[in-house]
PDB file of N, CA and C in Angstrom:
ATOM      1  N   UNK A   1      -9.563  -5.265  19.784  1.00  0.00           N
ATOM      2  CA  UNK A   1     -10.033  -4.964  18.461  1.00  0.00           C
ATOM      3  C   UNK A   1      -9.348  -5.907  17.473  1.00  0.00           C
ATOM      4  N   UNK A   2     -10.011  -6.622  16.278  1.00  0.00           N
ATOM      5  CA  UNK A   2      -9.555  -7.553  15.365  1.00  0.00           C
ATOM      6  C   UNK A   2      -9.457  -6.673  14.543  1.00  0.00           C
ATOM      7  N   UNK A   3      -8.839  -6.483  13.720  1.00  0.00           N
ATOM      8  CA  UNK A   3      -8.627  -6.288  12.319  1.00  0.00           C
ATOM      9  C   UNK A   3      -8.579  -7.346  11.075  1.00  0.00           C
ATOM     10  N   UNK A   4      -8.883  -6.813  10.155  1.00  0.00           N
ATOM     11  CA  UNK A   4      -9.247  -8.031   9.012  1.00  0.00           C
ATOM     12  C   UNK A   4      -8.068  -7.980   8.558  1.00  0.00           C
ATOM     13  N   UNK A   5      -7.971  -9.121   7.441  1.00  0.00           N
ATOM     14  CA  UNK A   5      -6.589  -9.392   7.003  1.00  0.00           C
ATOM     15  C   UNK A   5      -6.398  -7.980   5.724  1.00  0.00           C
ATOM     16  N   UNK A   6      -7.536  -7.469   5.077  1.00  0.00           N
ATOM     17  CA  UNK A   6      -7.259  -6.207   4.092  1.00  0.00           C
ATOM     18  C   UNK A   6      -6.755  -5.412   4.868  1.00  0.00           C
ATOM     19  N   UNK A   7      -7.276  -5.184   6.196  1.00  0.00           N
ATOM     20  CA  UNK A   7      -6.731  -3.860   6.787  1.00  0.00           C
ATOM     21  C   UNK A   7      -5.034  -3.786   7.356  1.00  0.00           C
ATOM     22  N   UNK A   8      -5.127  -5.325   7.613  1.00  0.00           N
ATOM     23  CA  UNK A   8      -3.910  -5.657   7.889  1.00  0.00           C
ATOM     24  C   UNK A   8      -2.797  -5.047   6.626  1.00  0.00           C
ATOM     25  N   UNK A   9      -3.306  -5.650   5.437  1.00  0.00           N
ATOM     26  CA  UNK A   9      -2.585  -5.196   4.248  1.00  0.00           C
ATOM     27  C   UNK A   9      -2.404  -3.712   4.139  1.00  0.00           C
ATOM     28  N   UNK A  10      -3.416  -3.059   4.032  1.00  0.00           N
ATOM     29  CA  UNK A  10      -3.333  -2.263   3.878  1.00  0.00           C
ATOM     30  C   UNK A  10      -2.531  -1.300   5.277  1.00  0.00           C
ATOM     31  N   UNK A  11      -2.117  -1.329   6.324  1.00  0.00           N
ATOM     32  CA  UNK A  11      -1.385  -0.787   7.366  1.00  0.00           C
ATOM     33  C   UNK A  11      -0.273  -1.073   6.735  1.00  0.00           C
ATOM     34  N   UNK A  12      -0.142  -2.363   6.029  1.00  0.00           N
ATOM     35  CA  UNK A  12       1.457  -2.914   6.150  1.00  0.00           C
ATOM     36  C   UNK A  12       2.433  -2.133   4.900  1.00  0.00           C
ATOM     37  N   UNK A  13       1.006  -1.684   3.946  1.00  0.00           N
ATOM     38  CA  UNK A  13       1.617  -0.913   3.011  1.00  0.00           C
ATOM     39  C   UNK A  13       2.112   0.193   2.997  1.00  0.00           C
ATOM     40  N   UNK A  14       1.113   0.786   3.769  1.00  0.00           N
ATOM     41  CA  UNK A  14       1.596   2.130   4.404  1.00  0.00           C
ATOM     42  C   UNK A  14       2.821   2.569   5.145  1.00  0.00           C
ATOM     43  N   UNK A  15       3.024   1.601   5.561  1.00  0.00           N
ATOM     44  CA  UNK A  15       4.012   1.231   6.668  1.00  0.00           C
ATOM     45  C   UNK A  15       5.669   0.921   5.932  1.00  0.00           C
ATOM     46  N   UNK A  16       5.406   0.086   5.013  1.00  0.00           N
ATOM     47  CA  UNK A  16       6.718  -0.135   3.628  1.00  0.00           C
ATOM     48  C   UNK A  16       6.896   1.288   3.186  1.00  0.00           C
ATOM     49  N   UNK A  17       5.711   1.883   2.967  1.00  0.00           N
ATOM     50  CA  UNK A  17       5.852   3.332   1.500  1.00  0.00           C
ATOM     51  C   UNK A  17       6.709   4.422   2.495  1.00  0.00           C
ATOM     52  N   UNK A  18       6.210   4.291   4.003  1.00  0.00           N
ATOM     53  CA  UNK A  18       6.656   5.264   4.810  1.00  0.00           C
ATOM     54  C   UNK A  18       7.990   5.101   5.552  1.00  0.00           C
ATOM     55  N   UNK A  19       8.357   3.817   5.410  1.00  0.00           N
ATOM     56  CA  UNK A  19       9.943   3.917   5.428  1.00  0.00           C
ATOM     57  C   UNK A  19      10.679   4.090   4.503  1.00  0.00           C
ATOM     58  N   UNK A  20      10.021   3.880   2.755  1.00  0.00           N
ATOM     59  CA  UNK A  20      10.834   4.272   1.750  1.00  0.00           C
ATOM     60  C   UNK A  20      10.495   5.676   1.341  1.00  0.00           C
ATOM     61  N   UNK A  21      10.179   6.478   2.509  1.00  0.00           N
ATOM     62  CA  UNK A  21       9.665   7.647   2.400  1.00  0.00           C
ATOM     63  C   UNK A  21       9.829   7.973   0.879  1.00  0.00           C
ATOM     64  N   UNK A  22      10.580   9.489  -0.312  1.00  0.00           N
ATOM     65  CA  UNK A  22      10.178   9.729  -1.330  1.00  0.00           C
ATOM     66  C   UNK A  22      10.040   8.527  -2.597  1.00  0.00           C
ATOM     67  N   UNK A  23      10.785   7.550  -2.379  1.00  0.00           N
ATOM     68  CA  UNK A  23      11.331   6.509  -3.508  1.00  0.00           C
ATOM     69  C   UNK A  23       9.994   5.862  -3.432  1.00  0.00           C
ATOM     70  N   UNK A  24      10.550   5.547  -4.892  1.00  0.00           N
ATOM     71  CA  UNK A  24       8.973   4.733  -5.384  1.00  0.00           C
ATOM     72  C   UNK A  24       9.532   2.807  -4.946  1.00  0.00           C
ATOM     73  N   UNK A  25       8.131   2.444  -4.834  1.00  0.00           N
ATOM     74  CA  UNK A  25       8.439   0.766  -4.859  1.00  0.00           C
ATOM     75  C   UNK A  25       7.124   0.136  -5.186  1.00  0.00           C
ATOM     76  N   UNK A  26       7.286  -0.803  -5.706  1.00  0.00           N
ATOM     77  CA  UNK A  26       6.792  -1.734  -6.572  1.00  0.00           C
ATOM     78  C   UNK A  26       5.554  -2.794  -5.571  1.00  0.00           C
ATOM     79  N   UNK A  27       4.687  -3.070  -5.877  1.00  0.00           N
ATOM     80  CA  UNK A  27       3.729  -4.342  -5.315  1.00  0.00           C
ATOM     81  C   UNK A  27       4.534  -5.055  -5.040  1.00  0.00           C
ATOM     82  N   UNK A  28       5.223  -5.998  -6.194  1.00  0.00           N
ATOM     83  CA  UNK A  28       5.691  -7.426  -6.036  1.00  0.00           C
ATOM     84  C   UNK A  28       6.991  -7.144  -5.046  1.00  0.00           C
ATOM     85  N   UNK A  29       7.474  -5.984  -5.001  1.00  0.00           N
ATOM     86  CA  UNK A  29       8.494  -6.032  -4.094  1.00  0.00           C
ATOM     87  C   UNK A  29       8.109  -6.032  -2.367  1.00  0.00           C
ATOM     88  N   UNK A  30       7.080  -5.085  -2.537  1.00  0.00           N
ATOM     89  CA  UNK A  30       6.491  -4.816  -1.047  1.00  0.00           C
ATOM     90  C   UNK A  30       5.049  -6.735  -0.715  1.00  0.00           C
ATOM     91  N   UNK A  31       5.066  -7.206  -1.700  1.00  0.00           N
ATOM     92  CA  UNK A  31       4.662  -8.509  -1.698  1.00  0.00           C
ATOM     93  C   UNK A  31       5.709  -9.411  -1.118  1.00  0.00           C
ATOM     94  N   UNK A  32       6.317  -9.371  -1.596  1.00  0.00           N
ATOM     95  CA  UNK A  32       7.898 -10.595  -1.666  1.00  0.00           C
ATOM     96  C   UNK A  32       8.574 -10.017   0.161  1.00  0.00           C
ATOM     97  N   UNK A  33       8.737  -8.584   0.421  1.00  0.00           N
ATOM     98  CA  UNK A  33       9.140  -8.131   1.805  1.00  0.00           C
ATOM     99  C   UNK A  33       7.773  -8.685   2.924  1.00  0.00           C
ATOM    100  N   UNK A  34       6.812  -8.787   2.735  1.00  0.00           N
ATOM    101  CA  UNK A  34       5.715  -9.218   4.106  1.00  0.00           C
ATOM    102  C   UNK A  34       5.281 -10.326   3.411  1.00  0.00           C
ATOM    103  N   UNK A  35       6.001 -11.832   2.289  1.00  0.00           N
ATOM    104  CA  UNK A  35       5.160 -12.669   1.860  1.00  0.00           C
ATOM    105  C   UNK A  35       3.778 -12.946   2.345  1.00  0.00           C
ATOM    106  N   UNK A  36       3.292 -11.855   1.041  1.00  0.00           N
ATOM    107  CA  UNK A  36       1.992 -11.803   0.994  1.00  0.00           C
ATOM    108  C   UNK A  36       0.858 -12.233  -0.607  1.00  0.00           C
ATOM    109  N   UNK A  37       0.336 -12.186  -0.688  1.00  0.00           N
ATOM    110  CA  UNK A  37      -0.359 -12.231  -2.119  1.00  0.00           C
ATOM    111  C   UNK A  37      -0.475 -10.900  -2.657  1.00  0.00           C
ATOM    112  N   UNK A  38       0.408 -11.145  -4.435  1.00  0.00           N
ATOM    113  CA  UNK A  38       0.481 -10.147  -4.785  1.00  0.00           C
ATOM    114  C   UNK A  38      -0.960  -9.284  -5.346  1.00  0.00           C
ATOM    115  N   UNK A  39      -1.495 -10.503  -5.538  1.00  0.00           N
ATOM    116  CA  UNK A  39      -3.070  -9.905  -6.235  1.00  0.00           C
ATOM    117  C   UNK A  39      -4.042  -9.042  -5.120  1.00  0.00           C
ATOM    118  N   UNK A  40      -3.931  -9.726  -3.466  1.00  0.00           N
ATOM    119  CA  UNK A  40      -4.952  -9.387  -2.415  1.00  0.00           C
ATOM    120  C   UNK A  40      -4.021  -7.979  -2.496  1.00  0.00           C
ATOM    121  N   UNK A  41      -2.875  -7.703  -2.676  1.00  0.00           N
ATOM    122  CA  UNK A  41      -1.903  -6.003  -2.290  1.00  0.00           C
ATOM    123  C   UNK A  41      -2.548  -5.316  -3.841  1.00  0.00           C
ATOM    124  N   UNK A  42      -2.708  -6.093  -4.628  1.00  0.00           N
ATOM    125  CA  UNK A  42      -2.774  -5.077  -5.709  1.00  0.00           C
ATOM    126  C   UNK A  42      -4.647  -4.260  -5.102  1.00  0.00           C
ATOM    127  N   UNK A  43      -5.613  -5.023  -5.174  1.00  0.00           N
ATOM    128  CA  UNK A  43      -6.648  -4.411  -4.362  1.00  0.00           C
ATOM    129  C   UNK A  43      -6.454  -3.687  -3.433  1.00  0.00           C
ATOM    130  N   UNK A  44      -5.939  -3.950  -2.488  1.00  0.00           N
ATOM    131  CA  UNK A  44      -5.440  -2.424  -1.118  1.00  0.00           C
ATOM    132  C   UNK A  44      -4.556  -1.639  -1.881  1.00  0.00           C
ATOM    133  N   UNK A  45      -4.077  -1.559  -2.983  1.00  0.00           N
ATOM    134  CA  UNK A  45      -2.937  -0.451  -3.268  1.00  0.00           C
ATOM    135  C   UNK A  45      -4.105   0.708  -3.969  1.00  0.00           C
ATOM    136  N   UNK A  46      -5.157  -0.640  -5.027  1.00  0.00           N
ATOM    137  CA  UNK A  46      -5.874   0.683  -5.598  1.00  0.00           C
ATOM    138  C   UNK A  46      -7.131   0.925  -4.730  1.00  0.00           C
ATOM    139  N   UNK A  47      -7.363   0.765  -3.228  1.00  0.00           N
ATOM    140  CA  UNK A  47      -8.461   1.384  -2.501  1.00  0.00           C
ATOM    141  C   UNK A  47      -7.261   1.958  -2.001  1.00  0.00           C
ATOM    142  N   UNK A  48      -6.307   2.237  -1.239  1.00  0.00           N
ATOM    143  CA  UNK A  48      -5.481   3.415  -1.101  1.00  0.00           C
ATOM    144  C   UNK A  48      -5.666   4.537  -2.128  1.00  0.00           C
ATOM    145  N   UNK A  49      -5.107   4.138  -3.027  1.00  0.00           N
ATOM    146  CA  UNK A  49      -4.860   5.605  -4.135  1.00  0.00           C
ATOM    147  C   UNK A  49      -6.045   6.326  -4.472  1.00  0.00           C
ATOM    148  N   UNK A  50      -7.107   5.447  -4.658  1.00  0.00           N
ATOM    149  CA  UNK A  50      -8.732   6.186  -4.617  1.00  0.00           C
ATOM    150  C   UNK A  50      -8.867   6.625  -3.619  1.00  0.00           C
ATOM    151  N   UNK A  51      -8.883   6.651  -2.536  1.00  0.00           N
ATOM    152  CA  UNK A  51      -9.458   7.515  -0.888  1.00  0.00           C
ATOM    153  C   UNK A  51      -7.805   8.351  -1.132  1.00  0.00           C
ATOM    154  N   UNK A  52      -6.574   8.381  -1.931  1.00  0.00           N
ATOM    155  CA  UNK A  52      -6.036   9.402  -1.642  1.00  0.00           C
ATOM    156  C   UNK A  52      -4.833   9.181  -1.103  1.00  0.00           C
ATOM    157  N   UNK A  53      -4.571   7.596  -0.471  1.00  0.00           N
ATOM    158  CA  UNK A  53      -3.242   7.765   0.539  1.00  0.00           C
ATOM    159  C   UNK A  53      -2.148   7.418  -0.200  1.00  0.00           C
ATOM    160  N   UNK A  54      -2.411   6.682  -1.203  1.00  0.00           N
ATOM    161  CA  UNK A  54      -1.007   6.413  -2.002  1.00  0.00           C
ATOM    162  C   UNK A  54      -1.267   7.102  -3.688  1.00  0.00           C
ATOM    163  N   UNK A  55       0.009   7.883  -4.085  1.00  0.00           N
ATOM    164  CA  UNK A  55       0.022   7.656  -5.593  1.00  0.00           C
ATOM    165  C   UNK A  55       0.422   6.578  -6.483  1.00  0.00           C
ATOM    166  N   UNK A  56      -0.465   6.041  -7.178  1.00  0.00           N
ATOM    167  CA  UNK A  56       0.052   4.705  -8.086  1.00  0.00           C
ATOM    168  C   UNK A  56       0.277   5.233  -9.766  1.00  0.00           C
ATOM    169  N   UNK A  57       1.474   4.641  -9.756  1.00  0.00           N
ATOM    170  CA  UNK A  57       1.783   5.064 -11.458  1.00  0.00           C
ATOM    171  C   UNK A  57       1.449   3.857 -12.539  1.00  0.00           C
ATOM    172  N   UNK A  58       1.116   4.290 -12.839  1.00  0.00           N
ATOM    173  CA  UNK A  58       0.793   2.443 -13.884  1.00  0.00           C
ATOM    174  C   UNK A  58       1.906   2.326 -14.690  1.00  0.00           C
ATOM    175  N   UNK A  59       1.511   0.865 -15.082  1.00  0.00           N
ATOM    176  CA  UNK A  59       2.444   0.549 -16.607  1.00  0.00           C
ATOM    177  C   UNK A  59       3.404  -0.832 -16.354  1.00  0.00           C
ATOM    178  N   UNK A  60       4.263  -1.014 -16.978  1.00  0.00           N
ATOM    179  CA  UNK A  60       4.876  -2.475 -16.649  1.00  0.00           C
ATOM    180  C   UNK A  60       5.480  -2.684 -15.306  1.00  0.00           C
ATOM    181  N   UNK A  61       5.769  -1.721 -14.748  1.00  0.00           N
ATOM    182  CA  UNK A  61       6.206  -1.600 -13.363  1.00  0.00           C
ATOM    183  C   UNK A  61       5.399  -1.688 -11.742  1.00  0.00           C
ATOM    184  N   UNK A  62       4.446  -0.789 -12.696  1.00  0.00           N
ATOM    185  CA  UNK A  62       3.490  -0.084 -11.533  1.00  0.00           C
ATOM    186  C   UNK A  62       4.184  -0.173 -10.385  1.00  0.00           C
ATOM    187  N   UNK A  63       4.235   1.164 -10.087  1.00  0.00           N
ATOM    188  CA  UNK A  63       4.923   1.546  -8.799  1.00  0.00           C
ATOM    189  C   UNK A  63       4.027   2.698  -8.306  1.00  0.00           C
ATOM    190  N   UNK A  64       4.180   2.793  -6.714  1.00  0.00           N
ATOM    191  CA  UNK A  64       3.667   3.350  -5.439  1.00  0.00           C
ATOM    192  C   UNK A  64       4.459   4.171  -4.781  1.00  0.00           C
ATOM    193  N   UNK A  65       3.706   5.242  -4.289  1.00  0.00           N
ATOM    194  CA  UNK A  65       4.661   5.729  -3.358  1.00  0.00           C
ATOM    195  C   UNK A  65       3.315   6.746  -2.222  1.00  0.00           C
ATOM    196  N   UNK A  66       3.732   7.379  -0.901  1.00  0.00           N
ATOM    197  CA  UNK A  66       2.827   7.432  -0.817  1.00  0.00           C
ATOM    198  C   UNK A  66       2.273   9.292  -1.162  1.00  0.00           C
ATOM    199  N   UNK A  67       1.604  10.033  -0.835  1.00  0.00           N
ATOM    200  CA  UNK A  67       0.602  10.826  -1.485  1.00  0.00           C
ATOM    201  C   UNK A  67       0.673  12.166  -0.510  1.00  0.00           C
ATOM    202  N   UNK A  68       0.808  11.474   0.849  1.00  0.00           N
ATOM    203  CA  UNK A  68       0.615  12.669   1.785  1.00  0.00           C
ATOM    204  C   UNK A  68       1.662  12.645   2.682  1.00  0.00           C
ATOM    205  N   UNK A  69       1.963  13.296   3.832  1.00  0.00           N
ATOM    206  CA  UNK A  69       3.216  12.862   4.673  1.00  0.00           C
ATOM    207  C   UNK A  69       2.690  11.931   5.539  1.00  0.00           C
ATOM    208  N   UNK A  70       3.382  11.360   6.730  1.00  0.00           N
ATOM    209  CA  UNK A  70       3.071  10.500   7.373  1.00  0.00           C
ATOM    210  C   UNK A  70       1.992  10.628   8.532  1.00  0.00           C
ATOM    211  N   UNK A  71       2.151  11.999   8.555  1.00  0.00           N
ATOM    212  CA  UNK A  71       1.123  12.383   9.596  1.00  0.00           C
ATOM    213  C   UNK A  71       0.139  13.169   9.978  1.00  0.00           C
ATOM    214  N   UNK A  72       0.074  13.234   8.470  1.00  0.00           N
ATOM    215  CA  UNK A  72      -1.387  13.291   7.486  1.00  0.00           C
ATOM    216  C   UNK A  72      -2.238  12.038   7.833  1.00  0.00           C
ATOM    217  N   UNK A  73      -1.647  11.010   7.808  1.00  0.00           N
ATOM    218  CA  UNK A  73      -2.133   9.917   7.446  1.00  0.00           C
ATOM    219  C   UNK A  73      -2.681   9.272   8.983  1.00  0.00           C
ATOM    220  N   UNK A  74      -3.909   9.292   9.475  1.00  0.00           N
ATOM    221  CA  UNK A  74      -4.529   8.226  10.460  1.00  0.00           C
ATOM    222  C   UNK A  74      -4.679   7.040  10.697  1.00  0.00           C
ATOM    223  N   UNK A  75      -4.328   6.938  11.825  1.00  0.00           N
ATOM    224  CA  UNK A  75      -4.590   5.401  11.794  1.00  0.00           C
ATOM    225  C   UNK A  75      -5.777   4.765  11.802  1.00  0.00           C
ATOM    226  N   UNK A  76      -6.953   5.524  12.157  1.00  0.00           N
ATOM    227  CA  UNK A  76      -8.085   5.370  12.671  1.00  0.00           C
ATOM    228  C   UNK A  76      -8.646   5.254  10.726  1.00  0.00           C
ATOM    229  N   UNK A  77      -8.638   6.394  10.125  1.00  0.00           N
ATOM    230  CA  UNK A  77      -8.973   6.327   9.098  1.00  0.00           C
ATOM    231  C   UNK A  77      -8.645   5.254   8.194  1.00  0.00           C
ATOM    232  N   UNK A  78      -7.807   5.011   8.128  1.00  0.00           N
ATOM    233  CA  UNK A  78      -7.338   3.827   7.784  1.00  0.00           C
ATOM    234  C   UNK A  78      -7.840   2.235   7.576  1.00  0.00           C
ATOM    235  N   UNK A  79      -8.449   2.149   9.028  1.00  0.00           N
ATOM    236  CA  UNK A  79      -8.991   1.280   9.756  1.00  0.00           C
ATOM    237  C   UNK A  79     -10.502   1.011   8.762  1.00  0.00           C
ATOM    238  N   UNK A  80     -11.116   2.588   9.266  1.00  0.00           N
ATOM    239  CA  UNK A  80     -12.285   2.120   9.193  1.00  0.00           C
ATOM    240  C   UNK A  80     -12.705   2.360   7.045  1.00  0.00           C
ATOM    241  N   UNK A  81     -11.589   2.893   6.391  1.00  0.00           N
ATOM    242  CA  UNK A  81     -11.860   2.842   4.987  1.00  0.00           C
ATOM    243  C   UNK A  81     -11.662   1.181   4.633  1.00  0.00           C
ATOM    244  N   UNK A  82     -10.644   0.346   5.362  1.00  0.00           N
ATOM    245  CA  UNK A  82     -10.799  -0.957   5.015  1.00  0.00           C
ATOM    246  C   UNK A  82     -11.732  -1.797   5.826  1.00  0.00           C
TER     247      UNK A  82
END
């Protein structure tokens, strides 16, 4: 099975938020940890928070964290929302 590079992103985010389990963290930080593009993460952060898996706070910071516990969260679903 291939996965696309969004879905890729989007696992990898999930994956950052769920080792910083309650603490919030930032795009550009979780950008700068998997050098990635901060703009292609800002799109997977807000199709996360719309389907539900992450909360995003806005504002000069904008920070993430995620929404449900970890195992709430599918992998399968995941997959096929990106």
């Amino acid at each position: 099975m291939r996965l696309t590079v969004y879905t890729d992103y989007a696992l990898r985010l999930l994956m950052y938020l769920a080792v910083k389990e309650d603490q919030l963290a930032t795009i550009a930080e979780i950008a700068k940890s998997f050098d990635i593009s901060r703009n292609h993460l800002m799109k997977v952060a807000h199709q996360l928070g719309v389907a539900g898996y992450v909360e995003t706070f806005r504002g000069r910071g904008g920070v993430l964290r995620l929404a449900m516990t970890v195992v709430a969260i599918g992998f399968g679903d995941v997959v096929r929302l990106s």
